[in-house]
Protein backbone atom coordinates (compact mmCIF):
# COMPACT_ATOMS: atom_id res chain seq x y z
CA UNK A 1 0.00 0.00 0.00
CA UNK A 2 1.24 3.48 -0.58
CA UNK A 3 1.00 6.26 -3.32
CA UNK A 4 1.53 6.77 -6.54
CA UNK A 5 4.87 9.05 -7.04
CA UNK A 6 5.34 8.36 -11.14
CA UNK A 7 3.23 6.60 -13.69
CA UNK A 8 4.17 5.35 -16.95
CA UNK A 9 2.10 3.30 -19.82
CA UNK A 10 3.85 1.77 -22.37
CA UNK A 11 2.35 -0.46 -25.12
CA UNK A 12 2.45 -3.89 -23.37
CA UNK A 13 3.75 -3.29 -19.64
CA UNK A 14 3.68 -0.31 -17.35
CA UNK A 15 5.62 1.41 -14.25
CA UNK A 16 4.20 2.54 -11.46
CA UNK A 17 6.26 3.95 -8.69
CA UNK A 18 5.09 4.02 -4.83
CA UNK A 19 6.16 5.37 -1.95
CA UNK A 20 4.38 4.57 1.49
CA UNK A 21 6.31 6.97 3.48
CA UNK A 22 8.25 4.65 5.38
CA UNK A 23 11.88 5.25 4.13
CA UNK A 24 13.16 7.50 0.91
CA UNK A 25 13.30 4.64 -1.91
CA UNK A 26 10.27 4.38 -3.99
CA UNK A 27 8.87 0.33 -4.90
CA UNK A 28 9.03 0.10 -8.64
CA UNK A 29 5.50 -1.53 -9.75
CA UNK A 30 5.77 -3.63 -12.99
CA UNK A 31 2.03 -4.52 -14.46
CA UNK A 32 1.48 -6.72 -17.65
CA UNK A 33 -1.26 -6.41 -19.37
CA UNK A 34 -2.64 -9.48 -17.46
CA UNK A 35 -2.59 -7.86 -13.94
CA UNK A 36 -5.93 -8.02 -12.29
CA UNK A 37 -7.35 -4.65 -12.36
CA UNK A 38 -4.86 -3.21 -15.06
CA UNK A 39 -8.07 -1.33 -16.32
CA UNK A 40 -7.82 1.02 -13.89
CA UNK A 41 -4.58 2.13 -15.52
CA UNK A 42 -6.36 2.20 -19.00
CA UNK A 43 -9.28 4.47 -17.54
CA UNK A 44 -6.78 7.01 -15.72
CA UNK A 45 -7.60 6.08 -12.41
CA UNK A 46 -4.55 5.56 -11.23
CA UNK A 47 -2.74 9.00 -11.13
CA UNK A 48 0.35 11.33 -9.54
CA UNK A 49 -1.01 11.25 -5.79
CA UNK A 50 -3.19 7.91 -5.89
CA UNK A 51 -3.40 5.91 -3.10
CA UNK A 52 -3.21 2.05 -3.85
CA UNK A 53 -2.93 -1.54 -3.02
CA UNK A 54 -0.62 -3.87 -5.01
CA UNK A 55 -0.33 -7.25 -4.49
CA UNK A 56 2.78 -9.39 -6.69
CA UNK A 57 5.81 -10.98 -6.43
CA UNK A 58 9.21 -9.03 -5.52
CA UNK A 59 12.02 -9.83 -8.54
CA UNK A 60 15.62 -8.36 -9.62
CA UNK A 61 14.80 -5.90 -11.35
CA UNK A 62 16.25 -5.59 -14.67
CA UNK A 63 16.63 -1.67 -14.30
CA UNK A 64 19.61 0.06 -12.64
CA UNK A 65 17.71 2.32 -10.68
CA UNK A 66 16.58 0.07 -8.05
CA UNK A 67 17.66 -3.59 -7.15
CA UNK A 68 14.17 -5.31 -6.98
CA UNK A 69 10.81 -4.42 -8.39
CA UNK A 70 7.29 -5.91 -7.80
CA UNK A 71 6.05 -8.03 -10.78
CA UNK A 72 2.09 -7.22 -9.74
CA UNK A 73 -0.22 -9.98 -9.92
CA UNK A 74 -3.22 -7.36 -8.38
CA UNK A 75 -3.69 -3.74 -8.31
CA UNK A 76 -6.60 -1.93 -6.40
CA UNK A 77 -7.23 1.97 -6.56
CA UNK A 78 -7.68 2.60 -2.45
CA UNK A 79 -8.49 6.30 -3.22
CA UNK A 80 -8.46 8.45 -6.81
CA UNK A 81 -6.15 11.58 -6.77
CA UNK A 82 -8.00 14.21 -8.70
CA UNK A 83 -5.71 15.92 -11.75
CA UNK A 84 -5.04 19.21 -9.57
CA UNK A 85 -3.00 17.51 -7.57
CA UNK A 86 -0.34 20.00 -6.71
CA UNK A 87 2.45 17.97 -6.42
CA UNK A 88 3.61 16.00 -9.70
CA UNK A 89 7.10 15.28 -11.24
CA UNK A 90 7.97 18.58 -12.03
CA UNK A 91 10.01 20.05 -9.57
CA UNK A 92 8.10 22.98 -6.94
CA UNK A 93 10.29 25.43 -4.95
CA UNK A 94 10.20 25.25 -1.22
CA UNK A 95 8.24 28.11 -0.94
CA UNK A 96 5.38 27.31 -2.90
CA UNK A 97 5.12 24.01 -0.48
CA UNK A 98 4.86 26.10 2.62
CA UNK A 99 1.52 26.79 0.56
CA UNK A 100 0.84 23.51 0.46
CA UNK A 101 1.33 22.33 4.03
CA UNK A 102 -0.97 19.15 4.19
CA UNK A 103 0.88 18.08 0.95
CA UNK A 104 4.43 18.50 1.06
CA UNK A 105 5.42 15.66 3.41
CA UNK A 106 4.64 13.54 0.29
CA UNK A 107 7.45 15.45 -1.26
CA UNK A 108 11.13 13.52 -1.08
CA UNK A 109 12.56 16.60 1.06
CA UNK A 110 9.76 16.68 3.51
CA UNK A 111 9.43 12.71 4.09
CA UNK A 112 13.10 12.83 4.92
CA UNK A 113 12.87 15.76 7.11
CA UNK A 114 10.08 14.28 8.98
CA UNK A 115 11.99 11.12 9.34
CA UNK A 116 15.14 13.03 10.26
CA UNK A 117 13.21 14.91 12.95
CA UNK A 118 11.63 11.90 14.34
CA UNK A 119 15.04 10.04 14.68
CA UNK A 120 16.08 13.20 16.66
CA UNK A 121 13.24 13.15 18.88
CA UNK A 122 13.62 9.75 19.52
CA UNK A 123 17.17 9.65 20.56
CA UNK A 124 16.85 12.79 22.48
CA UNK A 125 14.10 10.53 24.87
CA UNK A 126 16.78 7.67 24.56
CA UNK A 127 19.39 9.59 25.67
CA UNK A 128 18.09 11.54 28.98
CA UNK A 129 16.24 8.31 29.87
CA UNK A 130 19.57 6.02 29.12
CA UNK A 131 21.31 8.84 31.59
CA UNK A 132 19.08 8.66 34.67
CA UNK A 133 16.93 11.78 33.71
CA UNK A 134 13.11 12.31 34.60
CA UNK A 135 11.11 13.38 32.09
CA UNK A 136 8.42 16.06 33.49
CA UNK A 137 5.23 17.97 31.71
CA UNK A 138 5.54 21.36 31.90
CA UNK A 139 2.70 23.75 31.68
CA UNK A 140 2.13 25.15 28.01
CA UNK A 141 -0.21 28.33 30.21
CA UNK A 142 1.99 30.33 32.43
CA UNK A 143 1.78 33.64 34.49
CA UNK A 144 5.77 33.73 34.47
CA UNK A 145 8.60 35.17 31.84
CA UNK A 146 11.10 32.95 31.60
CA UNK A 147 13.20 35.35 29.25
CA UNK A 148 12.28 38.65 30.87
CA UNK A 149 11.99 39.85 27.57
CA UNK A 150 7.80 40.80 27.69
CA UNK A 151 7.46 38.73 24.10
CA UNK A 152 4.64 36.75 25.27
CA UNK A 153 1.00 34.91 23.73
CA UNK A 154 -1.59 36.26 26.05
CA UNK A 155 -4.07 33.93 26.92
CA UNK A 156 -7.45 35.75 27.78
CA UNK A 157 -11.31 35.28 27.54
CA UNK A 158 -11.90 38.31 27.75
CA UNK A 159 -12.83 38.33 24.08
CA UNK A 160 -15.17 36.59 22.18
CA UNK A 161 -14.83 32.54 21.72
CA UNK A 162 -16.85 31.98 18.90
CA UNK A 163 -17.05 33.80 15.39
CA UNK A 164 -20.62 34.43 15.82
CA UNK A 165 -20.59 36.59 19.49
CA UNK A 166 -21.04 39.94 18.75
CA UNK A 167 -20.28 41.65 22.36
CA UNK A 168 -17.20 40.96 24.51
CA UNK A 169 -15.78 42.80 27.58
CA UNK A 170 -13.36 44.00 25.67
CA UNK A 171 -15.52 46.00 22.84
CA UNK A 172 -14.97 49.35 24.80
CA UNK A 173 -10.90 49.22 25.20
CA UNK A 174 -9.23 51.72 23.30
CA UNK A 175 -7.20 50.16 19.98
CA UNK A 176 -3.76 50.51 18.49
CA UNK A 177 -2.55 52.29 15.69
CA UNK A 178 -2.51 48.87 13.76
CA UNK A 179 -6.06 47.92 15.44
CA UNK A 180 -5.51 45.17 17.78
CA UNK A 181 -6.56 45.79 21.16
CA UNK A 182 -4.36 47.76 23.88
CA UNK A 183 -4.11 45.33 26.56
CA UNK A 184 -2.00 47.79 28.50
CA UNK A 185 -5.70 49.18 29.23
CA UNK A 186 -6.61 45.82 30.79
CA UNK A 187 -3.65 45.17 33.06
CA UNK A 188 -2.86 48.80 34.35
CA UNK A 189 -6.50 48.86 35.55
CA UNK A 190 -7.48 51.84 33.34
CA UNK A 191 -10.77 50.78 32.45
CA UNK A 192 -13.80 49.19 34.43
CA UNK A 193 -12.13 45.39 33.29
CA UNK A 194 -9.75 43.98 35.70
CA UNK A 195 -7.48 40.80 35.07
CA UNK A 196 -9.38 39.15 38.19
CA UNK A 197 -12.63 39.08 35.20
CA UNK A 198 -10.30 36.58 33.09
CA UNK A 199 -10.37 32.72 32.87
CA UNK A 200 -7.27 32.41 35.21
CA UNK A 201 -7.75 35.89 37.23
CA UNK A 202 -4.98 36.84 36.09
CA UNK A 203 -2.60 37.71 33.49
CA UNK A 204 -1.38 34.33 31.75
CA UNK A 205 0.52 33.65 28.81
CA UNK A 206 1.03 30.93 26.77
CA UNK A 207 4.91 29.47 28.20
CA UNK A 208 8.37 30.82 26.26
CA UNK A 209 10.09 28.15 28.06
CA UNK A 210 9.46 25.71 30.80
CA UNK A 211 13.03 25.63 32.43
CA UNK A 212 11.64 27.55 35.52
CA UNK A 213 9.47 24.59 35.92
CA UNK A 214 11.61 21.97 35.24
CA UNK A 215 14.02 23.35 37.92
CA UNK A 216 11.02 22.82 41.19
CA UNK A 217 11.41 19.30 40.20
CA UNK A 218 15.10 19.04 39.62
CA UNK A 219 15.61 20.52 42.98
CA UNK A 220 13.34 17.23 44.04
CA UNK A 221 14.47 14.37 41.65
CA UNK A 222 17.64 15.53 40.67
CA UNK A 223 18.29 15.82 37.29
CA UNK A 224 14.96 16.20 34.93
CA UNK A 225 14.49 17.50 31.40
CA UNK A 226 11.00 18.97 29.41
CA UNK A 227 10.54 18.29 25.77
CA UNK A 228 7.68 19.97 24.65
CA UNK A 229 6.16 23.45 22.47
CA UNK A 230 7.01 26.77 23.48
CA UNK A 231 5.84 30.26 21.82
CA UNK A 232 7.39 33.78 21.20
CA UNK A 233 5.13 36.93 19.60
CA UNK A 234 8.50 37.92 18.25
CA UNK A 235 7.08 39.92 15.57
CA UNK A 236 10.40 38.51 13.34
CA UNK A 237 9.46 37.14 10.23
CA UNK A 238 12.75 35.66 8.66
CA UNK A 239 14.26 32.31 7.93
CA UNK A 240 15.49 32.15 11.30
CA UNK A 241 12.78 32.69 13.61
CA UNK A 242 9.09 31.23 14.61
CA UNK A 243 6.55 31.72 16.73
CA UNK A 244 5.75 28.28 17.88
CA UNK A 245 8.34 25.82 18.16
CA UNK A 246 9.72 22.78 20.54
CA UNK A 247 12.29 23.55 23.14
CA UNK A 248 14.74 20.06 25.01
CA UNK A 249 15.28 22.01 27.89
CA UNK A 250 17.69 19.55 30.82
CA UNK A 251 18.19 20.73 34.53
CA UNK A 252 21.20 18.75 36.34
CA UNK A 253 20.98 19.14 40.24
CA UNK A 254 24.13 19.45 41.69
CA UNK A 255 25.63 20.42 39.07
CA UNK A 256 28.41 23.58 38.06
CA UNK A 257 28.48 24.82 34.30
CA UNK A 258 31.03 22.51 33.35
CA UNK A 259 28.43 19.60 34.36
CA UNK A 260 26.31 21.42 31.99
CA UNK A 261 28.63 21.65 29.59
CA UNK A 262 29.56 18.46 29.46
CA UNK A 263 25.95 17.29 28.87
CA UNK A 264 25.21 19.32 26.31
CA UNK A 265 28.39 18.09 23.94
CA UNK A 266 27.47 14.35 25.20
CA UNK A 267 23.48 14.87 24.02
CA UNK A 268 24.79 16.57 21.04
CA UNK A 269 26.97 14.02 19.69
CA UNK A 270 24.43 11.01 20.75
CA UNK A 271 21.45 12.54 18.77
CA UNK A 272 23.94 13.52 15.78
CA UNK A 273 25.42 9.84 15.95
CA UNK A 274 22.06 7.87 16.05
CA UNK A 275 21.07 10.09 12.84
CA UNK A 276 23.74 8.80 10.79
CA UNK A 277 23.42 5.49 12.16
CA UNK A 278 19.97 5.22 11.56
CA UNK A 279 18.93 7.73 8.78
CA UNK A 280 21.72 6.65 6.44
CA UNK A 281 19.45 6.84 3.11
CA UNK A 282 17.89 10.22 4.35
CA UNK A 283 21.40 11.33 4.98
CA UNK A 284 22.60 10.77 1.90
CA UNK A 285 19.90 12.59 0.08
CA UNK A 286 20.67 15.35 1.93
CA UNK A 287 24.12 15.56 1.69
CA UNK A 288 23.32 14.96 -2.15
CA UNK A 289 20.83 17.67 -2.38
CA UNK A 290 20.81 20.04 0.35
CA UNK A 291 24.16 20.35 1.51
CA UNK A 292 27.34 18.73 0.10
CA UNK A 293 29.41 17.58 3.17
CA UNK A 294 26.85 17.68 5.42
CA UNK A 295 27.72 13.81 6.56
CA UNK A 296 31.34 14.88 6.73
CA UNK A 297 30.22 17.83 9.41
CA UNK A 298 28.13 15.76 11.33
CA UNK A 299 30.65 13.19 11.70
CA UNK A 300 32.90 16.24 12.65
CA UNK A 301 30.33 17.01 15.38
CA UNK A 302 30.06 13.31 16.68
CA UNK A 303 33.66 12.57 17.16
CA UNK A 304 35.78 16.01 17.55
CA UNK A 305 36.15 17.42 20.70
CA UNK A 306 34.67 21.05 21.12
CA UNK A 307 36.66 24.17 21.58
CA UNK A 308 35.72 25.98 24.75
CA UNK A 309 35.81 30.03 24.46
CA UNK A 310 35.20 32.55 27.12
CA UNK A 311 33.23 35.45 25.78
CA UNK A 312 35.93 37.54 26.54
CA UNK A 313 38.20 35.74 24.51
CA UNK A 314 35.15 35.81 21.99
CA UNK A 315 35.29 39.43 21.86
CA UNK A 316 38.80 40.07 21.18
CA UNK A 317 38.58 37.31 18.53
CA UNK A 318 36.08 39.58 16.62
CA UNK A 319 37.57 42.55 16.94
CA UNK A 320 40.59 40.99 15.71
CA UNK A 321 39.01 39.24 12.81
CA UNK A 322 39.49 40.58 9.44
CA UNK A 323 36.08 41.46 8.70
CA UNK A 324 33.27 43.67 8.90
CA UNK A 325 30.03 43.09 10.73
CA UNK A 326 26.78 44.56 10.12
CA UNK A 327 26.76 44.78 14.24
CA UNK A 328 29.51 46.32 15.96
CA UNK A 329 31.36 44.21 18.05
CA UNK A 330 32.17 45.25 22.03
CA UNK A 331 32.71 43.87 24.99
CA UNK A 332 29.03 43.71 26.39
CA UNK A 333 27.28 43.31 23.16
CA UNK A 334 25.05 40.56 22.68
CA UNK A 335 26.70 38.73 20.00
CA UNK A 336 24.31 38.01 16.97
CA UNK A 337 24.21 35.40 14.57
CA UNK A 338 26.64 36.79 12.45
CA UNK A 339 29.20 36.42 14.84
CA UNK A 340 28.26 33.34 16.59
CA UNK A 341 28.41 32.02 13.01
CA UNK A 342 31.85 33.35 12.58
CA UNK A 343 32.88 31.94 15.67
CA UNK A 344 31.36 28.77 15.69
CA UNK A 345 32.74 27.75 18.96
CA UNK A 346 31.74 27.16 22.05
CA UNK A 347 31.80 30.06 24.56
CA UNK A 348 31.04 29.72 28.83
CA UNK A 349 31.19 33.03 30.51
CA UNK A 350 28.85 36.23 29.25
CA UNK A 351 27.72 39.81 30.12
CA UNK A 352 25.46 40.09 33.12
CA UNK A 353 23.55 43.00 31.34
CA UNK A 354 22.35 40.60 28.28
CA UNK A 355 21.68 37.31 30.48
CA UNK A 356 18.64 36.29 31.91
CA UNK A 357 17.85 36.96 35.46
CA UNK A 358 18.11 33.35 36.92
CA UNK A 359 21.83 32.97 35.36
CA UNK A 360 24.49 32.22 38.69
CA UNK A 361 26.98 35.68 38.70
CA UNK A 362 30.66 34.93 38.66
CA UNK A 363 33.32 36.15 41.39
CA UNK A 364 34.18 38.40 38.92
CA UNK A 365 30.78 40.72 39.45
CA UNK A 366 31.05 41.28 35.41
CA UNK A 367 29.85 37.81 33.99
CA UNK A 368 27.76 35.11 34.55
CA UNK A 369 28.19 31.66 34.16
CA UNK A 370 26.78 31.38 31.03
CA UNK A 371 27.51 29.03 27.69
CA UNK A 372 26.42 28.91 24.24
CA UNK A 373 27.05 26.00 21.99
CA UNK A 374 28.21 27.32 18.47
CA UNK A 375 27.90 25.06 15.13
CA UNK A 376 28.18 25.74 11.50
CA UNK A 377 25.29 27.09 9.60
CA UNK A 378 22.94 27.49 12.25
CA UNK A 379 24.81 29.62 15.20
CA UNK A 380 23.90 29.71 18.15
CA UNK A 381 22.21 25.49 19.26
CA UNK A 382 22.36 25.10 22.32
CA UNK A 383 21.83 28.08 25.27
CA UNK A 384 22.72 27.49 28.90
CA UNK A 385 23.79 28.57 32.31
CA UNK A 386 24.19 27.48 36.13
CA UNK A 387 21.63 28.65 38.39
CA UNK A 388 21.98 31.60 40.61
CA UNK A 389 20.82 29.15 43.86
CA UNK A 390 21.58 32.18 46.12
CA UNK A 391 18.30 33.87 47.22
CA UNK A 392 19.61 37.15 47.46
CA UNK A 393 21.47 37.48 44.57
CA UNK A 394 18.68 36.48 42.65
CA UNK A 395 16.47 38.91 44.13
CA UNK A 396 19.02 41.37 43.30
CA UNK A 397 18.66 40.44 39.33
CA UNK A 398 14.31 40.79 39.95
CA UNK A 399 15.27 44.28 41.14
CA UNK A 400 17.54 44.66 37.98
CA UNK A 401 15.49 43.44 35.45
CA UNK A 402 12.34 45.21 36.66
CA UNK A 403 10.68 41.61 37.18
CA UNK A 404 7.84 41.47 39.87
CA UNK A 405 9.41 39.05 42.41
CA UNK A 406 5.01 38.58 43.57
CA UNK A 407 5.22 36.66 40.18
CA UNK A 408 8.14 34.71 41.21
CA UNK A 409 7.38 34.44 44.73
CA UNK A 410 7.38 30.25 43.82
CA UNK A 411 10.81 30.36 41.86
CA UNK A 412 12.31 32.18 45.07
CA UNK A 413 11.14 29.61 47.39
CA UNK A 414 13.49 27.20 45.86
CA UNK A 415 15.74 28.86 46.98
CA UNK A 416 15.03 29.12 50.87
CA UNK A 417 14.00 25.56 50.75
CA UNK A 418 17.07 23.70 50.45
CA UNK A 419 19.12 25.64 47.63
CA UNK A 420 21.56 23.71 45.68
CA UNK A 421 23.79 24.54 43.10
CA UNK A 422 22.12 23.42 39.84
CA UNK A 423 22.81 24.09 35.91
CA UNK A 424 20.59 23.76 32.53
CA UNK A 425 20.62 24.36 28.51
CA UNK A 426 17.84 25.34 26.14
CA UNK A 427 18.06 23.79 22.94
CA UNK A 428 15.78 24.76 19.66
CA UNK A 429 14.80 21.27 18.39
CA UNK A 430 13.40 22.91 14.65
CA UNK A 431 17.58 24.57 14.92
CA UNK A 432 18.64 20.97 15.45
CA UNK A 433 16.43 19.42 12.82
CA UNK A 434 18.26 22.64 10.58
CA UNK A 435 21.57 21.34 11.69
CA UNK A 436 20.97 18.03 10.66
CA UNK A 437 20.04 18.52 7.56
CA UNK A 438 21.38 21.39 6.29
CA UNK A 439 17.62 23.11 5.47
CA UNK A 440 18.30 26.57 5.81
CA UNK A 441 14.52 27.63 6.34
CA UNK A 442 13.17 27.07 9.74
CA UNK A 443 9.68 26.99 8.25
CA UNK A 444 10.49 23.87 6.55
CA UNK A 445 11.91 21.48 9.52
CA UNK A 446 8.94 21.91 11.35
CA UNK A 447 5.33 20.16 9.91
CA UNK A 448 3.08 23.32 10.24
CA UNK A 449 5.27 26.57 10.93
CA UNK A 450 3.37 29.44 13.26
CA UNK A 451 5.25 32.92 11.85
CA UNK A 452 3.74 36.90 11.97
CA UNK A 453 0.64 36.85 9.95
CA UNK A 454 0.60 33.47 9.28
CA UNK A 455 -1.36 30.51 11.18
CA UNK A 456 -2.74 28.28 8.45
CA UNK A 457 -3.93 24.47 8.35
């Protein structure tokens, strides 16, 4: 069973090739005019994009495309594909797929990203679970920031939940320039609607991260990870950036930034090994057709041991460098992809002033204990950072980053109830999916991409 990928009638035999999805190669279907239901080939039933069952016996084939080939005995139209099918021989950009979202994993690039991305999710599970680690749920509705950074979903019901209401609470709050509603109305009490009239009572968002919940239960089981969606209203609309996507997120109890360190390159090289161990035909493709020497990298990645750059040392290396940035490069900048791309490195201490609030300050009172993991292509993989476990320090950072410590009051208990010293990294699973295959577009590693103005299927 599968579908029909290519169809050709000749005068006394035809070829029918099928694909069911479960691996790149297509089955090459050989019917004689004797085949039981052949006249379904004569009447143009079976088409591009037909689903069918086949029944015959497998043979060498006498091709050199493909080794075997299915002499077919029986051939049964499951379900007709009508002739607008989008999707036929000819070749279709990229682009025009991300039109064609419910199609496109029938396409030879998307089967062996999804396959690709499955192996990845896979041996990420296989990995923490192989290591000790606990896998917990955490919430996709939050009234926290992870980031600090204010680019939240707000989840509300304060509007109306069917297409058909007419009247809302919300009808009489003043709009924006652009039209959408001024929440700012809402929260700072302005008008007669308070938060307390919402679903939850109060503000809530949907989560940018679920670290700060993964660490209750890391300072209870030890070391935990979360593996699930998270959601930015980063109004960015590039290759690099969406606003749903899935985040591996690890916290080690116990634990400095070299334990975290040390993880990260470990998971890294796992997931990148068990890809070309077990996606060897999807592999190829790509390195074929999407990137030349992307096996060669990846093996790079699985067996080399990773340089280790402070981001001090960072710095100076791009001031040095012979070559101009489109950002200008200073100690205390937040390096951007440019230079993380130039760098490609790993680096493990950063700038207090660019760092989240939770990151552990060094002795040093300029940096924190931070790291990012650096690869080819992509940047910036893998974010992370040790803990600050001290309660006052990390009160301090609330103060700093103008972060309501009411909001956090749960976050700070962890740290009056039994503090330890604990690290974790954020990893972008659609960045590793990128990295594994060499797709530059981020819209195209993930099955139904959520970007500014666009939220189809």
């Amino acid at each position: 069973m599968g579908w029909v990928r290519t169809l050709r009638v000749q005068s006394s035999v035809s070829f029918i090739e099928v694909n069911d999805g479960s691996c790149l190669s297509n089955m090459q279907c050989v019917l004689g005019l004797d085949a039981e239901g052949y006249d379904q080939v004569e009447s143009g039933l079976i088409t591009t994009g037909a689903s069918i069952w086949v029944q015959g016996i497998l043979a060498a084939s006498q091709g050199s495309k493909q080794k075997v080939e299915l002499k077919v005995k029986k051939i049964v139209v499951v379900g007709k594909s009508d002739p607008s099918y989008p999707i036929q021989k000819k070749r279709v950009s990229r682009e025009f797929l991300r039109t064609k979202a419910h199609l496109r994993p029938r396409t030879n690039t998307f089967g062996a990203v999804a396959r690709v991305r499955n192996a990845l999710a896979y041996a990420t599970h296989k990995f923490f679970q192989e290591n000790g680690f606990v896998w917990v749920s955490s919430p996709i509705i939050t009234a926290s920031d992870c980031e600090g950074a204010g680019e939240q979903f707000c989840v509300t019901t304060l509007i109306p939940s069917t297409r058909e209401a007419s009247h809302s609470p919300v009808d009489g709050i003043p709009r924006l320039k652009d039209g959408l509603v001024d929440w700012s109305q809402v929260f700072q009490n302005i008008l007669p609607i308070t938060p307390t009239e919402d679903f939850f009572g109060k503000p809530a968002f949907l989560t940018v991260s679920g670290q700060l919940n993964a660490e209750t239960y890391a300072t209870a089981l030890s070391d935990v990870y979360t593996f699930g969606p998270t959601f930015r209203a980063e109004n960015s609309n590039t290759s690099r950036h969406l606003a749903e996507f899935w985040m591996i997120e690890p916290e080690l109890a116990f634990a400095d930034l070299n334990d975290d360190m040390a993880c990260a390159t470990a998971y890294l090289q796992y997931v990148v090994r068990h890809v070309l161990e077990n996606c060897k035909e999807d592999m190829e493709f790509f390195n074929t057709w999407i990137e030349k020497g992307i096996i060669d990298r990846l093996n790079d990645v699985a067996d080399k041991d990773f340089v280790q750059l402070t981001y001090t040392d960072a710095v100076e290396l791009l001031l040095r460098a012979n070559k101009k940035f489109d950002f200008p490069v200073k100690w205390g900048c937040d390096l951007q992809s440019e230079h993380e791309r130039y760098l490609t490195e790993e680096a493990f201490s950063g700038c207090p002033d660019i760092k989240a609030f939770y990151m552990r300050q060094n002795d040093d009172g300029k940096t924190v204990a931070a790291m990012d993991m650096l690869v080819p292509r992509v940047g910036e993989l893998i974010g992370g950072s040790q803990r600050e476990e001290r309660l006052e320090y990390l009160e301090e950072r609330l103060d700093e980053s103008k972060l309501n410590k009411d909001s956090y009051w749960w976050y700070l208990d962890l740290r009056r109830y039994g503090s330890v010293p604990h690290a974790g990294f954020g990893l972008g699973f659609e960045r590793l999916v990128q990295f594994a295959t060499g797709i530059e577009n981020i819209r195209d590693v993930i099955p139904f991409p959520r970007a500014p103005g666009s939220a189809e299927f």
